[in-house]
Protein backbone atom coordinates (compact mmCIF):
# COMPACT_ATOMS: atom_id res chain seq x y z
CA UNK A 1 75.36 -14.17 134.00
CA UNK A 2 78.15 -14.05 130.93
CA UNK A 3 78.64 -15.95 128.32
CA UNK A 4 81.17 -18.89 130.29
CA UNK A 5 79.05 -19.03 133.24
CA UNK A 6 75.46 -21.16 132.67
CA UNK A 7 74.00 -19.75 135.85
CA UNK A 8 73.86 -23.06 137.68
CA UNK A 9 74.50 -22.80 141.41
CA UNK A 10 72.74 -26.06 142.46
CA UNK A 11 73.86 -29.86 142.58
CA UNK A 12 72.74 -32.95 144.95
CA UNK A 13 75.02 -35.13 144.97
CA UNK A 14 73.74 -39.12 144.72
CA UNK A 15 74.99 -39.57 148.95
CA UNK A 16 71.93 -36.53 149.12
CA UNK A 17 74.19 -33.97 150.04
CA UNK A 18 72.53 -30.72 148.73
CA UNK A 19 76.24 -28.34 147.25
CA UNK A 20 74.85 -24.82 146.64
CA UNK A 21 77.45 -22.25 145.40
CA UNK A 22 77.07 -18.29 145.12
CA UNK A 23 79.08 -18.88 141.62
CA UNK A 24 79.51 -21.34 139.45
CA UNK A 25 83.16 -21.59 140.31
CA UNK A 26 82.06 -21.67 143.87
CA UNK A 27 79.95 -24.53 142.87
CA UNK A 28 83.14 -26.48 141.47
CA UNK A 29 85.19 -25.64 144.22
CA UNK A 30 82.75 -26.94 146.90
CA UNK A 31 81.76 -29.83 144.70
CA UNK A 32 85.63 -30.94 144.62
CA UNK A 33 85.70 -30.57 148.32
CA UNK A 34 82.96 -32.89 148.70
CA UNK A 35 83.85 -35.55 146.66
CA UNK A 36 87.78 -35.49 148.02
CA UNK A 37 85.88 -35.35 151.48
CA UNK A 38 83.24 -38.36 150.96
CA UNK A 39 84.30 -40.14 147.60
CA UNK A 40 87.80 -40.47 147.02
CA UNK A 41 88.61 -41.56 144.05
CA UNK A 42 85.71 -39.97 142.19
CA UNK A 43 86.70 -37.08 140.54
CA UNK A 44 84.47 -35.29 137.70
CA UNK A 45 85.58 -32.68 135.33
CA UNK A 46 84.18 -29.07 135.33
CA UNK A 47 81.78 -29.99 132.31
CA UNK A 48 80.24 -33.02 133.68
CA UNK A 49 79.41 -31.22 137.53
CA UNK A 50 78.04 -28.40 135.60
CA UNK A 51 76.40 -30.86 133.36
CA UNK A 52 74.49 -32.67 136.85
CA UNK A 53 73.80 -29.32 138.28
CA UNK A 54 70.64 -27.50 137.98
């Protein structure tokens, strides 16, 4: 884990979809395809997904 990364790989979003990433950037990445996918329109910053994800 370095210094940039918090070592959170987990989120569920509110819908109950359960977004597991092997990175945190993986984590972003599949997190934006989910929302774009099932919530248009809702679009978080990298800060606030890492801030819902355990």
């Amino acid at each position: 884990m370095t210094e940039e990364d918090s070592g959170k790989r987990n989120l569920t979003c509110p819908c109950g979809e359960f977004i597991r990433g092997e990175t945190e950037d993986e984590l972003i990445d599949l997190v934006n395809a989910h929302l774009k996918a099932e919530h248009p329109g809702h679009d978080y910053t990298r800060d606030q997904i890492l801030f819902m994800a355990t």
